[in-house]
PDB file of N, CA and C in Angstrom:
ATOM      1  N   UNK A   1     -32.007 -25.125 -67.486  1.00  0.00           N
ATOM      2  CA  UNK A   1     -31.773 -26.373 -66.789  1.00  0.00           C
ATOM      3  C   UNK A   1     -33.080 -27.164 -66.709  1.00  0.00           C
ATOM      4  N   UNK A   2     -32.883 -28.252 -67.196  1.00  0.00           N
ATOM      5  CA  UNK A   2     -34.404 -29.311 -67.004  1.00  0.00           C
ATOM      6  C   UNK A   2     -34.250 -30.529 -65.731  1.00  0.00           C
ATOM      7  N   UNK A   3     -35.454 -29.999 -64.929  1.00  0.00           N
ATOM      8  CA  UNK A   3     -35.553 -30.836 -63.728  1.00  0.00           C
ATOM      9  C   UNK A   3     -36.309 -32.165 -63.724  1.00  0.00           C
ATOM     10  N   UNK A   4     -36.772 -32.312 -65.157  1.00  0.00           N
ATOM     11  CA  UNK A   4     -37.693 -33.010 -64.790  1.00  0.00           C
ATOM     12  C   UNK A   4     -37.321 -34.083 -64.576  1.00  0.00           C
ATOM     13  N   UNK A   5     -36.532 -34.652 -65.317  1.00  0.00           N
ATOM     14  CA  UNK A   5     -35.647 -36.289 -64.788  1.00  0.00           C
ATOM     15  C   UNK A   5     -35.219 -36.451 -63.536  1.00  0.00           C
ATOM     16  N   UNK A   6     -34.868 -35.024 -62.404  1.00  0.00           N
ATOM     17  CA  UNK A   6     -34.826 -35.419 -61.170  1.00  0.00           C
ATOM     18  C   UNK A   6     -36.624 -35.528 -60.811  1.00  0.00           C
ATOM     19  N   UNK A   7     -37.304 -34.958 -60.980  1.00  0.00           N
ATOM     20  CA  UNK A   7     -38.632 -35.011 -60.493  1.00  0.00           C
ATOM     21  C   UNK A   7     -39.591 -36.566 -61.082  1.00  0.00           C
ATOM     22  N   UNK A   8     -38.892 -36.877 -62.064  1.00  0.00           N
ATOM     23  CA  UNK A   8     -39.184 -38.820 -62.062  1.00  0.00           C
ATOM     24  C   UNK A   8     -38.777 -39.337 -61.112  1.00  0.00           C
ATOM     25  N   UNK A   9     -37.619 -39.365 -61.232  1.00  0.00           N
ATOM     26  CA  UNK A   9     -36.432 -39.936 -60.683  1.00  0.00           C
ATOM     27  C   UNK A   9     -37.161 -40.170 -58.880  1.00  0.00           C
ATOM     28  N   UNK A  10     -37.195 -38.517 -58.419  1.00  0.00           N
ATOM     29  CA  UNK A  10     -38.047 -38.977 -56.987  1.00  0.00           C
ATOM     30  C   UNK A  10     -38.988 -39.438 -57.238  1.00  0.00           C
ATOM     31  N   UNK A  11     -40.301 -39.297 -57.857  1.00  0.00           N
ATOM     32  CA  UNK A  11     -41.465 -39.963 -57.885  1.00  0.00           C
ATOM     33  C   UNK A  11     -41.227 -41.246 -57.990  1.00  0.00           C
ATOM     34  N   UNK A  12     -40.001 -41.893 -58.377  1.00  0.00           N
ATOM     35  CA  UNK A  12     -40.094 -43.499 -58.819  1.00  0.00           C
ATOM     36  C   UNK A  12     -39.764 -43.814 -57.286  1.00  0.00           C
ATOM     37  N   UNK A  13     -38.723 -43.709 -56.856  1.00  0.00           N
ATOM     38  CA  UNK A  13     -37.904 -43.189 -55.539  1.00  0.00           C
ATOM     39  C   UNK A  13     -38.892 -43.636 -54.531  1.00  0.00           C
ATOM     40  N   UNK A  14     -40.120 -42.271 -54.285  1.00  0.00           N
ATOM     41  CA  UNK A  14     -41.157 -42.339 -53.723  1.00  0.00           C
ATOM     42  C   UNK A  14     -41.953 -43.619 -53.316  1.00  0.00           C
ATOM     43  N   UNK A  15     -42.360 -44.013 -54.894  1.00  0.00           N
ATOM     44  CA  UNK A  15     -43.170 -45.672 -55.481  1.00  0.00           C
ATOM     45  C   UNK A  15     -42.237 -46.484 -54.306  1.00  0.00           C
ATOM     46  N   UNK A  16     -41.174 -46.558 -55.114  1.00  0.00           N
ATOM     47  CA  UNK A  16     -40.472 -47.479 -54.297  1.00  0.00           C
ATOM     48  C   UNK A  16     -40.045 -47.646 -52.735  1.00  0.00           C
ATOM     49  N   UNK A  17     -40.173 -46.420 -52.115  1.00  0.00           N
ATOM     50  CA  UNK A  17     -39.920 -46.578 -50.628  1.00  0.00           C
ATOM     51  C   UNK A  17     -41.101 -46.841 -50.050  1.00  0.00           C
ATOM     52  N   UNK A  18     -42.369 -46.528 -50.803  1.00  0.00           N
ATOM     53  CA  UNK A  18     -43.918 -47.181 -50.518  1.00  0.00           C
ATOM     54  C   UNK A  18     -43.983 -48.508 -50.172  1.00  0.00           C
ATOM     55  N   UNK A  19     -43.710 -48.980 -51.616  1.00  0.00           N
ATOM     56  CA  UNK A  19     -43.781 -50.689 -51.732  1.00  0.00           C
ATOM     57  C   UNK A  19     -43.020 -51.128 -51.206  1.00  0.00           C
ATOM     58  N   UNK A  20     -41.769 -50.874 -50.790  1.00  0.00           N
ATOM     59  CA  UNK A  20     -40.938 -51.237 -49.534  1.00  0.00           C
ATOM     60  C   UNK A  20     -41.070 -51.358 -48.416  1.00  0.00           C
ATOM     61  N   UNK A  21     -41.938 -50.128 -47.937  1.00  0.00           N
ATOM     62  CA  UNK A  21     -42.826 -50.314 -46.668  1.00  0.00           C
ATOM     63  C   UNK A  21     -43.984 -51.028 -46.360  1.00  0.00           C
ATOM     64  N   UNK A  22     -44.422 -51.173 -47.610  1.00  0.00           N
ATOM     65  CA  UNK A  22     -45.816 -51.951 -47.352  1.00  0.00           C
ATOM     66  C   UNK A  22     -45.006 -53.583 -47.354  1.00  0.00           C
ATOM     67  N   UNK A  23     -44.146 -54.040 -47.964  1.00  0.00           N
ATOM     68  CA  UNK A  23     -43.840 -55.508 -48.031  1.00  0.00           C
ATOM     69  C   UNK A  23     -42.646 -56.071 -46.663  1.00  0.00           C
ATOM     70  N   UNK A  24     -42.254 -54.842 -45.928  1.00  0.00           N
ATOM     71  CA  UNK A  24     -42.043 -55.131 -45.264  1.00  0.00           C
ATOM     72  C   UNK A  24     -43.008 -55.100 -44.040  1.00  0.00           C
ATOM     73  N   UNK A  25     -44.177 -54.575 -43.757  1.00  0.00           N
ATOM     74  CA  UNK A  25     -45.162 -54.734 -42.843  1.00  0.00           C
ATOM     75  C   UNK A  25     -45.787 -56.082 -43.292  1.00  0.00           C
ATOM     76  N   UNK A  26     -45.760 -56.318 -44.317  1.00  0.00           N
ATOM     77  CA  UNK A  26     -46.366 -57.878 -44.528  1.00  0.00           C
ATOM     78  C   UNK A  26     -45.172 -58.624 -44.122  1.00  0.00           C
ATOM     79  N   UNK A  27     -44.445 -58.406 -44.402  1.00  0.00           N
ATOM     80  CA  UNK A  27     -43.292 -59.355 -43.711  1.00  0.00           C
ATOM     81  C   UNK A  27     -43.404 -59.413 -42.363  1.00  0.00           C
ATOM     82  N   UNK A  28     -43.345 -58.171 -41.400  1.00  0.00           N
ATOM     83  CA  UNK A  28     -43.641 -58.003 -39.976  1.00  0.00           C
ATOM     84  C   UNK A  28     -44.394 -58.877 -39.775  1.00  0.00           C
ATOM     85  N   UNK A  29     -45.776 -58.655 -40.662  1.00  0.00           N
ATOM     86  CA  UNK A  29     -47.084 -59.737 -39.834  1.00  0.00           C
ATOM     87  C   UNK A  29     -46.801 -60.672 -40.046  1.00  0.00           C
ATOM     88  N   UNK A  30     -46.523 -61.360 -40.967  1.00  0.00           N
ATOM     89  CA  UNK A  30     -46.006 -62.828 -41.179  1.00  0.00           C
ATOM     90  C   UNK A  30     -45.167 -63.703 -40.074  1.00  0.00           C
ATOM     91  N   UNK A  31     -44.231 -62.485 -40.002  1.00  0.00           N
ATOM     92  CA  UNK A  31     -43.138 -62.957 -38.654  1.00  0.00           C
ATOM     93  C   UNK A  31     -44.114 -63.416 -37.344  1.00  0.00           C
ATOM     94  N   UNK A  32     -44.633 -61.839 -36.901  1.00  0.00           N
ATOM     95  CA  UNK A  32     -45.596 -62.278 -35.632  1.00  0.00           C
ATOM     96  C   UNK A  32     -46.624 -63.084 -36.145  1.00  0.00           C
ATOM     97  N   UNK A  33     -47.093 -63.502 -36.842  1.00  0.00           N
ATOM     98  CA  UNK A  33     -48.311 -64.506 -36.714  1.00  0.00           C
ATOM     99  C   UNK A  33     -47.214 -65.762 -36.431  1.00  0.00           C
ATOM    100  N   UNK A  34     -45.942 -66.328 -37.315  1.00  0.00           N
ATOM    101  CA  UNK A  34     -45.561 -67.252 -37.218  1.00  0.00           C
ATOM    102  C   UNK A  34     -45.104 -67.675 -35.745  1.00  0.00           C
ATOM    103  N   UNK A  35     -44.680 -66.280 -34.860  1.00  0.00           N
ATOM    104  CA  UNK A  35     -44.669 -66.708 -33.598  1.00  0.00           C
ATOM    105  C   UNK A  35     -45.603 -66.971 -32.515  1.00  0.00           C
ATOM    106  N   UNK A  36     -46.647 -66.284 -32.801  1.00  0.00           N
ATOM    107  CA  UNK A  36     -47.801 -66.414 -32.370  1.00  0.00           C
ATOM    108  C   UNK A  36     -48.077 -67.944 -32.650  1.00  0.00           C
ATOM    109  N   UNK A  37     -48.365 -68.632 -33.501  1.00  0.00           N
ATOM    110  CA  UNK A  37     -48.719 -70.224 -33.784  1.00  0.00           C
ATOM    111  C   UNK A  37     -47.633 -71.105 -32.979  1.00  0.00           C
ATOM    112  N   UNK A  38     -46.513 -70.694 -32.902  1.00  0.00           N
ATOM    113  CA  UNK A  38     -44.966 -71.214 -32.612  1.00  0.00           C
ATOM    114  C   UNK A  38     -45.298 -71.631 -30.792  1.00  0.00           C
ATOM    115  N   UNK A  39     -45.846 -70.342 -30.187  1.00  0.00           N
ATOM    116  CA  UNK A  39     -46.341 -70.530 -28.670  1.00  0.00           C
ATOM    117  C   UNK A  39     -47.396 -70.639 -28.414  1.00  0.00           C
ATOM    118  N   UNK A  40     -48.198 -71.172 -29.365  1.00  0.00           N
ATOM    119  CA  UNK A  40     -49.556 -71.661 -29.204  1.00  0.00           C
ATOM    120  C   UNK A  40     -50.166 -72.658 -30.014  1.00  0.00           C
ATOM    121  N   UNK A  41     -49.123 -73.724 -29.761  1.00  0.00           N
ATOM    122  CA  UNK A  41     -49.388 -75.169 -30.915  1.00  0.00           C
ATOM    123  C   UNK A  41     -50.754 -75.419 -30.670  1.00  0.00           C
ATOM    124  N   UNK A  42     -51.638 -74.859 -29.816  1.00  0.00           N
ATOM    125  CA  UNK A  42     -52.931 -75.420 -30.205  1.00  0.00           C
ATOM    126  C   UNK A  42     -53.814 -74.583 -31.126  1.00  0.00           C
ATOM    127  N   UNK A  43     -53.197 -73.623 -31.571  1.00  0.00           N
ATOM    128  CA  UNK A  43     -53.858 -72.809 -33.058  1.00  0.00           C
ATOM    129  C   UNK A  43     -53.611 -73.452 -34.054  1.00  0.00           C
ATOM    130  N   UNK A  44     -54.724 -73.479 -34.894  1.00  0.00           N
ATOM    131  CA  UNK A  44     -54.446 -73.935 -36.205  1.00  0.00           C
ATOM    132  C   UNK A  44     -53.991 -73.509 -37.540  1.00  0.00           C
ATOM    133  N   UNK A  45     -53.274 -73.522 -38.087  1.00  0.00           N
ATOM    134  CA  UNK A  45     -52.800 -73.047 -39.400  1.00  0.00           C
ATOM    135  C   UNK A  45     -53.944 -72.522 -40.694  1.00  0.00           C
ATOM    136  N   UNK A  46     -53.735 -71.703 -40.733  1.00  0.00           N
ATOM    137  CA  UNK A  46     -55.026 -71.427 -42.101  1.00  0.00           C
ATOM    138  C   UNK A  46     -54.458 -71.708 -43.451  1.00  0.00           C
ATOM    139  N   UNK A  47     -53.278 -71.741 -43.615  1.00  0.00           N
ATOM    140  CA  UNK A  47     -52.817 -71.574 -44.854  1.00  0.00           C
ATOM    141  C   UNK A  47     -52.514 -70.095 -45.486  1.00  0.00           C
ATOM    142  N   UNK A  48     -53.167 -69.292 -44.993  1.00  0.00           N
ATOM    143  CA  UNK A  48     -52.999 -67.904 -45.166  1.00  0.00           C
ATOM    144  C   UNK A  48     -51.539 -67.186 -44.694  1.00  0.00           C
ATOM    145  N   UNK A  49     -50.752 -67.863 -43.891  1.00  0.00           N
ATOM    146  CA  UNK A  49     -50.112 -67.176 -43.089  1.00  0.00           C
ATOM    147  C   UNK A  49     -48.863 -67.218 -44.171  1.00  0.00           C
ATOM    148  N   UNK A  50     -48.146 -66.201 -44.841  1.00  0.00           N
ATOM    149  CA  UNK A  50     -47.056 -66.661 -45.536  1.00  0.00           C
ATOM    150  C   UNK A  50     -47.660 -66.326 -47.064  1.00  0.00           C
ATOM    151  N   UNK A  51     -48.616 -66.121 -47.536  1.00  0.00           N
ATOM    152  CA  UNK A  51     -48.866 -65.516 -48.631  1.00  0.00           C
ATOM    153  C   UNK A  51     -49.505 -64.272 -49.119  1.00  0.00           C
ATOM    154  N   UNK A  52     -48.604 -63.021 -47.701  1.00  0.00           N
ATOM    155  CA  UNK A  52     -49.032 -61.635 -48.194  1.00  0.00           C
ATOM    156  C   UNK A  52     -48.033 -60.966 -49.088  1.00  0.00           C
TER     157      UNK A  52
END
């Protein structure tokens, strides 16, 4: 029996629940910074906010 196509198979798996997590923590921050500016119209926008 050859495992190895399941043992890609998770490693890709793996990759992918990574980069899933990491783009959704950039998403998180994105969110809270946008509320953060939202209740504090006297902060200024950097331009940064929205391109992680």
């Amino acid at each position: 029996m050859n495992t190895e196509p399941t043992k890609q198979h998770a490693e890709k798996a793996k990759a992918l629940k990574k980069l899933i997590k990491q783009w959704l923590t950039a998403q998180d921050t994105k969110d809270k910074a946008n509320v953060l500016l939202s209740r504090n119209p006297h902060l200024k926008k950097t331009g940064k906010v929205g391109k992680a």
